[in-house]
N, C-alpha and C. Protein backbone atom coordinates (compact mmCIF):
# COMPACT_ATOMS: atom_id res chain seq x y z
N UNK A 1 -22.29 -6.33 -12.12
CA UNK A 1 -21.82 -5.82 -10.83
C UNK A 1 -20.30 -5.62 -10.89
N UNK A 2 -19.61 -4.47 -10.74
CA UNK A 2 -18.66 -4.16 -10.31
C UNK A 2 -17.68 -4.82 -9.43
N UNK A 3 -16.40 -5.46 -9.64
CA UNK A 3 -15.69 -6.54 -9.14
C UNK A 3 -15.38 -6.17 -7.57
N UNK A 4 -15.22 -6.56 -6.86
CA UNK A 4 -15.00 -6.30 -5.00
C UNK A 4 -13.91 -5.87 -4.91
N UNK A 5 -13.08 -4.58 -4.78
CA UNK A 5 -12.01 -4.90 -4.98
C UNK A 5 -11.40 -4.38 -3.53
N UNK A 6 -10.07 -4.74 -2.96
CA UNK A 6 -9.88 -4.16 -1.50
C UNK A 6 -8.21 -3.77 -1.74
N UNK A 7 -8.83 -3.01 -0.51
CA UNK A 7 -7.72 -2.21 -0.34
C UNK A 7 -6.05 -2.96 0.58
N UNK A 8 -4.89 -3.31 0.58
CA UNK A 8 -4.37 -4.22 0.89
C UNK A 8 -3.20 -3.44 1.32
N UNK A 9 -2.92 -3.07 2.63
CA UNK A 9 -2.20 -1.96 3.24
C UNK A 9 -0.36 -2.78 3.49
N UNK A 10 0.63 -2.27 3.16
CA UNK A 10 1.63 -3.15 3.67
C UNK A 10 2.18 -2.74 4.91
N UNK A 11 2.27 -2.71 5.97
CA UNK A 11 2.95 -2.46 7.19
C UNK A 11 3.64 -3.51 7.91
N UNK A 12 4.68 -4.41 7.09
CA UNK A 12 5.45 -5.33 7.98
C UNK A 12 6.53 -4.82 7.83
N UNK A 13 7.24 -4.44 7.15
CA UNK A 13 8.55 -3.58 7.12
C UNK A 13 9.10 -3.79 8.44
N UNK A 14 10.42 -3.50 8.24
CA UNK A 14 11.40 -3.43 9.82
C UNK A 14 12.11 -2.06 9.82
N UNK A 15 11.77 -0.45 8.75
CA UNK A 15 12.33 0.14 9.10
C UNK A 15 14.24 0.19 8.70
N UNK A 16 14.71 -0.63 8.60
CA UNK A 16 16.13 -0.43 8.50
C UNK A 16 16.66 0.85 8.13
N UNK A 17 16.11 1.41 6.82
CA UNK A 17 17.26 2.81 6.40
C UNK A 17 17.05 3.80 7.67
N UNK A 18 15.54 3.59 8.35
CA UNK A 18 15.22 4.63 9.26
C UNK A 18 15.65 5.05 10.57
N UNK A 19 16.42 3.64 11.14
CA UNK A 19 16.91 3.79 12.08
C UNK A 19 15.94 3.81 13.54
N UNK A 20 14.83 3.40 13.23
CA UNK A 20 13.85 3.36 14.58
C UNK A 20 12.60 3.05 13.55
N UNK A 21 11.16 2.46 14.43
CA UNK A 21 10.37 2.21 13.49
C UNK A 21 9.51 3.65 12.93
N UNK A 22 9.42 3.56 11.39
CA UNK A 22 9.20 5.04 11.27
C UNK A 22 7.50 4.75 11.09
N UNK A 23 7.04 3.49 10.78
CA UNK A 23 5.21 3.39 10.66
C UNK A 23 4.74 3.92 11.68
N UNK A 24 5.78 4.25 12.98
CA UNK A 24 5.28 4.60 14.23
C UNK A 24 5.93 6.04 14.72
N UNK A 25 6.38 7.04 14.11
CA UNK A 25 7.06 8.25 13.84
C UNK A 25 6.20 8.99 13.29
N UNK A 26 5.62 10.33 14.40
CA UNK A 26 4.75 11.26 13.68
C UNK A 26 5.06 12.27 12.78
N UNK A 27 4.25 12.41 11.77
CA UNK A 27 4.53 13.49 11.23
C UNK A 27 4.66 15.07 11.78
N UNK A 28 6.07 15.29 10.75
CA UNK A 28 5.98 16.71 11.38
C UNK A 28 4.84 18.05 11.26
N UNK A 29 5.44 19.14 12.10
CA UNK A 29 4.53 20.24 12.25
C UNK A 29 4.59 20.79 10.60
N UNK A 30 3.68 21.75 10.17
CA UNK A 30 3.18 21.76 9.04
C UNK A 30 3.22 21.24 8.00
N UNK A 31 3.22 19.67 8.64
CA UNK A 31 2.64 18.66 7.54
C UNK A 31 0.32 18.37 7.61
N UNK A 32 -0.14 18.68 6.88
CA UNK A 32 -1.30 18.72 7.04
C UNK A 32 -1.80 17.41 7.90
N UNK A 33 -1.22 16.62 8.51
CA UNK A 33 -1.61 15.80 9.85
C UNK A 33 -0.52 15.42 10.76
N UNK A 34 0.29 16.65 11.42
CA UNK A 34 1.16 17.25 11.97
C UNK A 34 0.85 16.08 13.08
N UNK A 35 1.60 15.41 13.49
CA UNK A 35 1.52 14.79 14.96
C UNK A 35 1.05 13.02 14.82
N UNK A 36 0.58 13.18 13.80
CA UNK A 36 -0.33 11.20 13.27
C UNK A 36 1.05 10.75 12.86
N UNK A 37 1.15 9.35 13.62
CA UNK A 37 2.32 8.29 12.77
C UNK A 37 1.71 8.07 11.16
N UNK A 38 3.45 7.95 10.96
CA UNK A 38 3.08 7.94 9.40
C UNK A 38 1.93 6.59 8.89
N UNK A 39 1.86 5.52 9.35
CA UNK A 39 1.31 4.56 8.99
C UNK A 39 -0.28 4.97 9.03
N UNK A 40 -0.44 5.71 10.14
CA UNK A 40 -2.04 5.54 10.68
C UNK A 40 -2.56 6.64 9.38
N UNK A 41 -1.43 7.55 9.11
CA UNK A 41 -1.96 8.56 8.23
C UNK A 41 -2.24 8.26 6.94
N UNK A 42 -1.35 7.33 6.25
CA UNK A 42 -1.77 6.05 5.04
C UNK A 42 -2.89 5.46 5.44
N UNK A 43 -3.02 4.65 6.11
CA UNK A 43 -4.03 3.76 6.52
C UNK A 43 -5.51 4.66 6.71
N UNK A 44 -5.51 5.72 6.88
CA UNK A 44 -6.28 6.42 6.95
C UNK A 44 -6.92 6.65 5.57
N UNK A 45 -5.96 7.25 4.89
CA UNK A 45 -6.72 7.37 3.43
C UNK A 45 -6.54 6.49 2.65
N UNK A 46 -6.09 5.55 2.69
CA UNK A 46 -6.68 3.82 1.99
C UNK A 46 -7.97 3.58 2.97
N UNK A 47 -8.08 3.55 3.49
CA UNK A 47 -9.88 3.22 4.12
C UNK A 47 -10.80 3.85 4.01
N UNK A 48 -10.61 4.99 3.54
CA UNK A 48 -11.52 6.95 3.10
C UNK A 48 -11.79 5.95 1.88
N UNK A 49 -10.58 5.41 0.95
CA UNK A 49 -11.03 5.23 -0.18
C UNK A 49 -11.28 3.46 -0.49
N UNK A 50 -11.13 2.79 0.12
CA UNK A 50 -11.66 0.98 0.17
C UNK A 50 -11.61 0.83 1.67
N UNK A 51 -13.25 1.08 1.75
CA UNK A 51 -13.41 0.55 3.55
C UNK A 51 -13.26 -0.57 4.01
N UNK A 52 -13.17 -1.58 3.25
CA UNK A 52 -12.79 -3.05 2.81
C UNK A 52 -11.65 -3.64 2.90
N UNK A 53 -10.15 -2.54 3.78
CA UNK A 53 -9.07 -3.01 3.50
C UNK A 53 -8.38 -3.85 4.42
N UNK A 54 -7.52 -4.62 4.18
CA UNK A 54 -6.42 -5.04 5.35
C UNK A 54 -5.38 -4.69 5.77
N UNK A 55 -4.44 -4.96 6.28
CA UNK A 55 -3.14 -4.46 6.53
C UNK A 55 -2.77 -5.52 7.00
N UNK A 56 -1.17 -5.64 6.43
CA UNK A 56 -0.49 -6.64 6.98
C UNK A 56 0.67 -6.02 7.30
N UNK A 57 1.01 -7.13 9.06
CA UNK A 57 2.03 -5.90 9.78
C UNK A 57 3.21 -7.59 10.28
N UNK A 58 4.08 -7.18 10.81
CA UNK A 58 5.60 -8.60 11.14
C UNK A 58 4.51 -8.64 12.46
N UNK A 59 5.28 -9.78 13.00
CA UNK A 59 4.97 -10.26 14.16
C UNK A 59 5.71 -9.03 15.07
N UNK A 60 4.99 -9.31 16.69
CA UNK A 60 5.17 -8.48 17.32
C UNK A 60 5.26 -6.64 17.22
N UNK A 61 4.60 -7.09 16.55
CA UNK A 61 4.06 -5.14 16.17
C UNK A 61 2.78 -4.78 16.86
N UNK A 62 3.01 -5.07 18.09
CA UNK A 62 1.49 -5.14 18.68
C UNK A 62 0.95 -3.75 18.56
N UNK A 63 1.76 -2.66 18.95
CA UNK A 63 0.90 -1.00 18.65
C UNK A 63 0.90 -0.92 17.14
N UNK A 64 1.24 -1.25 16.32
CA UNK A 64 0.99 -0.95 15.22
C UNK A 64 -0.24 -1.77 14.67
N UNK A 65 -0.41 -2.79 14.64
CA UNK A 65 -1.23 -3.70 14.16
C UNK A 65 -2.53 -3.26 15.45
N UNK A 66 -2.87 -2.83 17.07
CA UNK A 66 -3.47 -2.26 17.65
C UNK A 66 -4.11 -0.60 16.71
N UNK A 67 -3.32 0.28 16.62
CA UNK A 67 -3.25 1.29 16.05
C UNK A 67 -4.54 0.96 14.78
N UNK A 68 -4.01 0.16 13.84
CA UNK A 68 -4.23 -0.03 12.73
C UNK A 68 -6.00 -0.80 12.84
N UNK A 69 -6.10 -1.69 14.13
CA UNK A 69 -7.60 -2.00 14.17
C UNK A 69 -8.37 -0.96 14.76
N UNK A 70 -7.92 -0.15 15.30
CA UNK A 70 -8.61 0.90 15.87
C UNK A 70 -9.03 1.70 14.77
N UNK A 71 -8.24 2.16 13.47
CA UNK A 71 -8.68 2.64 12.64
C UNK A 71 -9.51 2.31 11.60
N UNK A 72 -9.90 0.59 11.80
CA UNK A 72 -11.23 0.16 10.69
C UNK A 72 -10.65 -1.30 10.36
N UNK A 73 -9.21 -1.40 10.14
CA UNK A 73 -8.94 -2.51 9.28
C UNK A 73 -9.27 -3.83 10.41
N UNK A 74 -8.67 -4.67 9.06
CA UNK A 74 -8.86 -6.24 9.80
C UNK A 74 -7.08 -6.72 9.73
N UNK A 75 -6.64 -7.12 11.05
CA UNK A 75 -4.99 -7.21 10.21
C UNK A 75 -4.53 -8.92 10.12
N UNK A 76 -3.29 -8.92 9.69
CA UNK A 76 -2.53 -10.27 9.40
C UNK A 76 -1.78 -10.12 9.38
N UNK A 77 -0.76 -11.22 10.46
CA UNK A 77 0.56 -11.12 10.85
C UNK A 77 1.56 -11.97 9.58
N UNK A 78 2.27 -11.39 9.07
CA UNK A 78 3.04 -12.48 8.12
C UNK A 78 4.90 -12.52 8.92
N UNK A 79 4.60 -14.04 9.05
CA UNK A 79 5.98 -14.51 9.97
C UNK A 79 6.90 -14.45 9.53
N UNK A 80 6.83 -13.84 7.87
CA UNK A 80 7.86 -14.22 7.55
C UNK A 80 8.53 -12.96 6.94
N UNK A 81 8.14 -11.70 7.46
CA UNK A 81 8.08 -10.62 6.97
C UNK A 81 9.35 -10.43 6.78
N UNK A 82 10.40 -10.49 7.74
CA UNK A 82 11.84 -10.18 7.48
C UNK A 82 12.18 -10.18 6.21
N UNK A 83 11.73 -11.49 5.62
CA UNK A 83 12.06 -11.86 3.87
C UNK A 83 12.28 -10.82 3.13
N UNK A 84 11.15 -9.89 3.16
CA UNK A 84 10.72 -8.93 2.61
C UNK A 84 9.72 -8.17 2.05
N UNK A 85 9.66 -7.41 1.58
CA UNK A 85 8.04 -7.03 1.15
C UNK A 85 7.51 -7.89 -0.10
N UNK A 86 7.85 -8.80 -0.95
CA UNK A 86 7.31 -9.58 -1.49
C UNK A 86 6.29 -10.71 -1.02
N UNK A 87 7.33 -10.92 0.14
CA UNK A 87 6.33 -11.80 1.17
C UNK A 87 5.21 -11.70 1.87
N UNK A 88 4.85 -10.11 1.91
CA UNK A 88 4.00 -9.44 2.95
C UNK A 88 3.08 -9.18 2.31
N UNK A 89 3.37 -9.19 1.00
CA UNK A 89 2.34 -8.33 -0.08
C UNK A 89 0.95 -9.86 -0.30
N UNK A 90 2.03 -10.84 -0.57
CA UNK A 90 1.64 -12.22 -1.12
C UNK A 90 0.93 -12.35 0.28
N UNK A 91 1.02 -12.66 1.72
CA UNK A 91 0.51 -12.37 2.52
C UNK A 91 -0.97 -12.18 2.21
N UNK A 92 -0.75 -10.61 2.39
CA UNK A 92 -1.95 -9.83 2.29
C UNK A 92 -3.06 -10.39 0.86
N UNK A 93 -2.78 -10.52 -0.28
CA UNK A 93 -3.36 -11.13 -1.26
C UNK A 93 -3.70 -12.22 -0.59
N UNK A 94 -3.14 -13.36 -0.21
CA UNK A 94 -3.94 -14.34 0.51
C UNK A 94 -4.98 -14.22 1.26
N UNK A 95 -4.94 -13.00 1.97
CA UNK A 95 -5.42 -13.07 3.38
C UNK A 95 -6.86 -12.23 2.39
N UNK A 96 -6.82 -11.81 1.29
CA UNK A 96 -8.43 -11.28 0.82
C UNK A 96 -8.04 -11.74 -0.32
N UNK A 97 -8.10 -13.10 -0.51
CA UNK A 97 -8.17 -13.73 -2.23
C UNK A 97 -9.53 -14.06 -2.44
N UNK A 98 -10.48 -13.54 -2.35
CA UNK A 98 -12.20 -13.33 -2.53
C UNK A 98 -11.93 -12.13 -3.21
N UNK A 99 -11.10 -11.52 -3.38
CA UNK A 99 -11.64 -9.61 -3.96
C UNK A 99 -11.20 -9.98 -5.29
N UNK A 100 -11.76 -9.33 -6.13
CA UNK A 100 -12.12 -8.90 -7.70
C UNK A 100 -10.42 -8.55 -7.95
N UNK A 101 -9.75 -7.78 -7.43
CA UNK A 101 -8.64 -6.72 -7.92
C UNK A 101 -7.81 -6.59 -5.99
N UNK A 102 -6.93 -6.08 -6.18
CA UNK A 102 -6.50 -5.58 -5.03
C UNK A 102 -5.44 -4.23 -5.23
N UNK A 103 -6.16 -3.27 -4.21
CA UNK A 103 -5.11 -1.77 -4.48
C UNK A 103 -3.99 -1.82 -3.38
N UNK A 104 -2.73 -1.80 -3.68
CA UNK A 104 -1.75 -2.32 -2.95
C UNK A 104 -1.12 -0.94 -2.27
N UNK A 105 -1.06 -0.87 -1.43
CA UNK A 105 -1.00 0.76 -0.82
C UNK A 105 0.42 0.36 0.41
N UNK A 106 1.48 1.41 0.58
CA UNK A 106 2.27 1.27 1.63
C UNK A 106 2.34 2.07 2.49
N UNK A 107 2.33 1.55 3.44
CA UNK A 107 2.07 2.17 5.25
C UNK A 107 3.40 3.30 5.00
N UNK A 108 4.32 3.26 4.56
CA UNK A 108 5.37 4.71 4.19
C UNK A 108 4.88 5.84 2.85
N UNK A 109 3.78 5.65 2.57
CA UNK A 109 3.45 7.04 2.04
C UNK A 109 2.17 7.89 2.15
N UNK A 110 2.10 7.97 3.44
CA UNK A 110 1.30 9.23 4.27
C UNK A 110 0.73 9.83 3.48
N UNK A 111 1.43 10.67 2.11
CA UNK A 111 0.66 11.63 1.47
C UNK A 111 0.70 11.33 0.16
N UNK A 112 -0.36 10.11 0.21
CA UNK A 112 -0.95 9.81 -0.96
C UNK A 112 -2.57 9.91 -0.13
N UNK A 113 -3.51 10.83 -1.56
CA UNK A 113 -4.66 11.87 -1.38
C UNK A 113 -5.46 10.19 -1.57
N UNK A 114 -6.56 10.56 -0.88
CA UNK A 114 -7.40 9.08 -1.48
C UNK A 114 -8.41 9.31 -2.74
N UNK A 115 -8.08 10.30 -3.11
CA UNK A 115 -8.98 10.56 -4.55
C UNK A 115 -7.81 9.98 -5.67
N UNK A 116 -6.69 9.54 -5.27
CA UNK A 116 -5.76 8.79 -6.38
C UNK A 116 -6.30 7.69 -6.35
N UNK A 117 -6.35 6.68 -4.62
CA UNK A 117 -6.20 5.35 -4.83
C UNK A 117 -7.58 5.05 -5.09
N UNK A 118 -8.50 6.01 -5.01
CA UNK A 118 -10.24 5.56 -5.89
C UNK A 118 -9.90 5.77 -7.63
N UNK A 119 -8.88 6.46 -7.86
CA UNK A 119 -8.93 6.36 -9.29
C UNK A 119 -8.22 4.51 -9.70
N UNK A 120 -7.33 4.66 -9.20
CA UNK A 120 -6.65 3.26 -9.25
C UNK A 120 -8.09 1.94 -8.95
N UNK A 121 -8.71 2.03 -8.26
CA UNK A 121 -9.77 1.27 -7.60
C UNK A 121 -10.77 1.34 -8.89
N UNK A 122 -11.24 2.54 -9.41
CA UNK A 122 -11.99 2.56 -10.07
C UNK A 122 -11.81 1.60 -11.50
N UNK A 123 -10.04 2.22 -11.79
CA UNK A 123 -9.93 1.47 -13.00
C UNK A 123 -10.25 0.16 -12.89
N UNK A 124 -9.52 -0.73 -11.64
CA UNK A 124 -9.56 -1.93 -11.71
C UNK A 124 -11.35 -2.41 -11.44
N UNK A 125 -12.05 -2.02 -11.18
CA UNK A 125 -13.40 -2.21 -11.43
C UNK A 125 -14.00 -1.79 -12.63
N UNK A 126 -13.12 -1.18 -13.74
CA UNK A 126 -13.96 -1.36 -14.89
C UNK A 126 -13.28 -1.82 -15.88
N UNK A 127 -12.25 -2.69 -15.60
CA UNK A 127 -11.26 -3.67 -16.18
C UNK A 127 -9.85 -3.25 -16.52
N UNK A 128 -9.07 -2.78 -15.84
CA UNK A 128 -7.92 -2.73 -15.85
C UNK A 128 -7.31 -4.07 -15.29
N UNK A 129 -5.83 -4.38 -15.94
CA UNK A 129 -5.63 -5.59 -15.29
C UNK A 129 -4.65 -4.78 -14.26
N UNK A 130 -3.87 -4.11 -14.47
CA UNK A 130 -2.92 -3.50 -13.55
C UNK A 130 -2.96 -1.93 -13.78
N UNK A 131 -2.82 -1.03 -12.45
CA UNK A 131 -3.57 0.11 -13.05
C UNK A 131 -2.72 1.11 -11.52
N UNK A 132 -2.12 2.15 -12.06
CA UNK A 132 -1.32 2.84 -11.33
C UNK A 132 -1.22 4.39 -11.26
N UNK A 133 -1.53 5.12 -10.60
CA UNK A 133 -1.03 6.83 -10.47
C UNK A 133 -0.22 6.68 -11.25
N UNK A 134 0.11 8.07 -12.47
CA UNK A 134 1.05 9.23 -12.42
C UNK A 134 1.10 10.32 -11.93
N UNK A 135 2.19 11.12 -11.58
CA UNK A 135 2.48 12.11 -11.48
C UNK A 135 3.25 13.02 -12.01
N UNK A 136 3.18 13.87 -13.36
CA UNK A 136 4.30 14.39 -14.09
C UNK A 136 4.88 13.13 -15.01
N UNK A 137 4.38 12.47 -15.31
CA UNK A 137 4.82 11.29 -16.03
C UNK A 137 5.66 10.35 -15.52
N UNK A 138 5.50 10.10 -14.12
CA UNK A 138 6.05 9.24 -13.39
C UNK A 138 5.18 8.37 -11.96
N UNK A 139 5.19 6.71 -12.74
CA UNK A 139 4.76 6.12 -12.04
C UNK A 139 4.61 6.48 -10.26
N UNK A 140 3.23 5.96 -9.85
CA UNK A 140 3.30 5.78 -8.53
C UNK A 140 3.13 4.86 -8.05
N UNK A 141 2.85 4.93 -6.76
CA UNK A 141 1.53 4.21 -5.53
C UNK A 141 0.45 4.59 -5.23
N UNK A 142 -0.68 3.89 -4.85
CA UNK A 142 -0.69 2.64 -5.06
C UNK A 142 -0.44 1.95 -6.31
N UNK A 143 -0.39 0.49 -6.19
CA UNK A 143 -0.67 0.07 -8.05
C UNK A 143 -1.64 -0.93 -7.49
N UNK A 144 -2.80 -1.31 -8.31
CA UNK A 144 -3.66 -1.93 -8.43
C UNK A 144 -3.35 -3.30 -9.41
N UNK A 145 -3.87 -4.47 -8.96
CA UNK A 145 -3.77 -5.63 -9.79
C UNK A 145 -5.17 -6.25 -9.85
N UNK A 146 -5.53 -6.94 -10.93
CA UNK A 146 -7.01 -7.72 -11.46
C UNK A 146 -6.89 -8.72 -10.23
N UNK A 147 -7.65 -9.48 -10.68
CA UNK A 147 -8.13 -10.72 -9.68
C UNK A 147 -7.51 -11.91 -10.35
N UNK A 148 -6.89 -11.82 -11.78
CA UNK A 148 -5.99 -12.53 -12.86
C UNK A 148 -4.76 -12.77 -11.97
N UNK A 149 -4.13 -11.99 -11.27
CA UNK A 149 -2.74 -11.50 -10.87
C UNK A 149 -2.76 -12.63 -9.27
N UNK A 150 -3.82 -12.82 -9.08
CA UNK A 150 -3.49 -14.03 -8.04
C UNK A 150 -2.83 -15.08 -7.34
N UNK A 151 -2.58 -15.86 -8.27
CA UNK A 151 -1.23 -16.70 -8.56
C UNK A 151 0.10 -16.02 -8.08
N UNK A 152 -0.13 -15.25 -9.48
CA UNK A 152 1.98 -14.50 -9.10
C UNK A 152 1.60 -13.56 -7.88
N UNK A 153 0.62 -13.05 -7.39
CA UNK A 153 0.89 -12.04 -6.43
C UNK A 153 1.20 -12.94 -5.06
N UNK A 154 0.66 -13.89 -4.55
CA UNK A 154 0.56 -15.17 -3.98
C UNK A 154 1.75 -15.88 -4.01
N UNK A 155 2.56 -15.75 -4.99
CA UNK A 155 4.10 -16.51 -4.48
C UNK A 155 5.09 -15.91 -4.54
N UNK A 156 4.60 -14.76 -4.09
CA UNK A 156 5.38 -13.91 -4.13
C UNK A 156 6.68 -13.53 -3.03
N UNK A 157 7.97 -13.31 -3.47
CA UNK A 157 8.95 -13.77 -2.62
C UNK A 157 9.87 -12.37 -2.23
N UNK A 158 10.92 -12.32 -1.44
CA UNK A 158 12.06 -11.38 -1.63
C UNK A 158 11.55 -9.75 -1.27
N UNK A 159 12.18 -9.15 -2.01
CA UNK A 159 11.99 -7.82 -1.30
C UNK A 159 11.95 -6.50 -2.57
N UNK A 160 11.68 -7.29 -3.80
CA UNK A 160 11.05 -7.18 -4.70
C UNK A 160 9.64 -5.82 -4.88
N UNK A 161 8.86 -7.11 -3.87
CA UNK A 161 7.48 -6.71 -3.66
C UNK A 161 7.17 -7.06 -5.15
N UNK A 162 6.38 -6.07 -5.92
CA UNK A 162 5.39 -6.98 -7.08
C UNK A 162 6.23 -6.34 -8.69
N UNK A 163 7.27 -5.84 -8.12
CA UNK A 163 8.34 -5.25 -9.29
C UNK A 163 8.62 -6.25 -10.66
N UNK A 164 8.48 -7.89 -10.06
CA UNK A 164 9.12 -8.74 -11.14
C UNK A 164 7.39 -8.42 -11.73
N UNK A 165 6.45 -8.80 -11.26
CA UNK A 165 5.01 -8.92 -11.55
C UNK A 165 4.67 -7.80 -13.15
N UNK A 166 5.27 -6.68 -12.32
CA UNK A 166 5.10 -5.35 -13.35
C UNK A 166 6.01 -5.78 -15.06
N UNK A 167 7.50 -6.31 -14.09
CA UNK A 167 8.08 -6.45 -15.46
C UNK A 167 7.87 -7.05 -16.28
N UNK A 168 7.18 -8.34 -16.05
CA UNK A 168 6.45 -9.56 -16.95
C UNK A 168 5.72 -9.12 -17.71
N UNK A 169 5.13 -8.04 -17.17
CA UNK A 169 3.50 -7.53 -17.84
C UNK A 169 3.53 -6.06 -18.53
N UNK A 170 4.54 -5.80 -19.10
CA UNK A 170 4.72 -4.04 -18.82
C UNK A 170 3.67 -3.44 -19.97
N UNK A 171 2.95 -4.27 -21.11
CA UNK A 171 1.78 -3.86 -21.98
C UNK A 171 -0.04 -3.97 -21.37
N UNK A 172 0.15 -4.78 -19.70
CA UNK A 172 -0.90 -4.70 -19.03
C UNK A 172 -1.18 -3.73 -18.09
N UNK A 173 -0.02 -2.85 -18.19
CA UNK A 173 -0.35 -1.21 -16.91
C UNK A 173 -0.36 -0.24 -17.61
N UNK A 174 -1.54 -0.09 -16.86
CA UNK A 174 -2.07 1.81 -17.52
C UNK A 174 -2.17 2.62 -16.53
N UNK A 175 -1.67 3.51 -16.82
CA UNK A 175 -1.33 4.70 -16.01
C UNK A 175 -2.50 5.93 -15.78
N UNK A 176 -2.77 6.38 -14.87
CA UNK A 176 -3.94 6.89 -14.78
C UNK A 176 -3.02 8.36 -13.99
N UNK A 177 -3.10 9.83 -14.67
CA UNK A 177 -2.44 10.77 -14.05
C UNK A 177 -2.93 11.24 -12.73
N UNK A 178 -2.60 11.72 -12.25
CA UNK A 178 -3.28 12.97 -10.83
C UNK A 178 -2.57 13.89 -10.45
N UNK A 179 -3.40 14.72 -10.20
CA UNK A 179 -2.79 15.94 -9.50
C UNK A 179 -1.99 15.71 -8.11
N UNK A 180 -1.23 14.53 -7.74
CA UNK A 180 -1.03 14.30 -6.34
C UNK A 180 0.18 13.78 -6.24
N UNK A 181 1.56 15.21 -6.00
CA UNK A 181 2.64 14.56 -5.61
C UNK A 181 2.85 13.48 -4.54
N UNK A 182 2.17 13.17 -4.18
CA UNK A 182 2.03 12.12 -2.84
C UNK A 182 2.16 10.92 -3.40
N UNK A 183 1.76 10.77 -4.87
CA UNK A 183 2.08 9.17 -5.11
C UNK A 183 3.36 8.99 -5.49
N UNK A 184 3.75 9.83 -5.04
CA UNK A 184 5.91 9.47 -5.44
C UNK A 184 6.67 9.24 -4.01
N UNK A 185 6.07 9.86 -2.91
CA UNK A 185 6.72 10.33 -1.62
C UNK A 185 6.50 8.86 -0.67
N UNK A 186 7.74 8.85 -0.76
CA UNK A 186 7.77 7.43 0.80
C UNK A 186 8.59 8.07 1.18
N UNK A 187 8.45 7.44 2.58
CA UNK A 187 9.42 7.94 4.25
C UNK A 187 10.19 6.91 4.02
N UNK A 188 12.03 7.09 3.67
CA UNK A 188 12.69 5.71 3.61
C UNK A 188 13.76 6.21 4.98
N UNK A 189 13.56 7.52 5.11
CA UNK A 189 15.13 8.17 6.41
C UNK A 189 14.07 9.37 6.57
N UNK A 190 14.78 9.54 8.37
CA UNK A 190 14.06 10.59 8.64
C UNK A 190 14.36 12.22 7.58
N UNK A 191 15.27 12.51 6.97
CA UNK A 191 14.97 13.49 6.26
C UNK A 191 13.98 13.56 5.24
N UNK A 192 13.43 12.61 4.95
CA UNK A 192 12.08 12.59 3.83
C UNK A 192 10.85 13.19 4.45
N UNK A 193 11.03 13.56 5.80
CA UNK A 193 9.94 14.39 6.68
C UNK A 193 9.90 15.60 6.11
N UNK A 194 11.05 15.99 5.81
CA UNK A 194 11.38 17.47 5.98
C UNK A 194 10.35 17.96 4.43
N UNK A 195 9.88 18.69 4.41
CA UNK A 195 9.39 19.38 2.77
C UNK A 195 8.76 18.30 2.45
């Protein structure tokens, strides 16, 4: 049987370069979901592709973490989100440490296709230990980790996120290509809307 693996959404962020919260900032007009906050539009296709997922959002994010159950997930508040996204990630790994693998997906990149993060999903169900989009020969998002990666994903600290994780291991990630500039594109300032 094929390992369980889930989908593990990050939405605690505070926004800073953006200047207002942008998980909650719709996309613009001829963007192919012209008008959807960016988060719901991630969260959307991480659940197309692991119906199984969570999201973890800071405290007091009540429309967002609202938003986000309306769309399928199950969420978890991590208190300590300010820290950073290391913390949120480790979080979320806690909060589904029963799954086989976990595909680590961020609420700032809208246009990632969910036929990437099933490739990522796939690998790690037929044994990848860490397993990631390219695009043009450049890493993406999501990245996927085994059910091995538990521990370090779990104490995980700072604002990092799972960067030290990767560096420890850099002969355990395999890169899996796609046709999908979307696994490069995060919303860090509102001009990343534009094109």
């Amino acid at each position: 049987m094929a390992a369980h693996i889930r989908g593990v959404l990050l939405a605690a962020g505070y926004s800073r370069r953006f200047g207002s919260n942008k998980l909650l900032q719709p996309l613009p007009s001829g963007s192919p979901q012209a008008g959807v906050p960016i988060a719901l539009a991630a969260a959307r296709h991480l659940i197309d592709a692991l119906p199984d997922s969570i999201a973890v959002v800071r405290p007091r994010a009540q429309r967002l973490g609202k938003m986000l159950r309306d769309a399928g997930y199950k969420t978890t508040v991590c208190k300590n989100a300010a820290e950073g996204m290391g913390v949120s990630l480790a979080a979320g790994v806690r909060a589904a440490h029963e799954a086989g693998g976990w595909v680590i997906a961020l609420a700032d990149m809208p246009f990632v296709r969910p036929d990437s993060i099933r490739v990522v999903a796939k690998a790690l169900s037929e044994g990848a230990a860490i397993a990631a989009p390219a695009y043009r020969g450049a890493r993406g998002h999501p990245v996927g980790f085994a059910r091995r990666f538990l521990e370090e994903l779990s104490a995980l600290r700072g604002d990092a996120g799972a960067r030290d994780v990767l560096k420890q291991h850099p002969d355990w990630i395999t890169l899996y290509d796609v046709d999908d500039p979307g696994v490069l594109r995060d919303i860090d300032q509102p001009s990343d809307l534009e094109g």
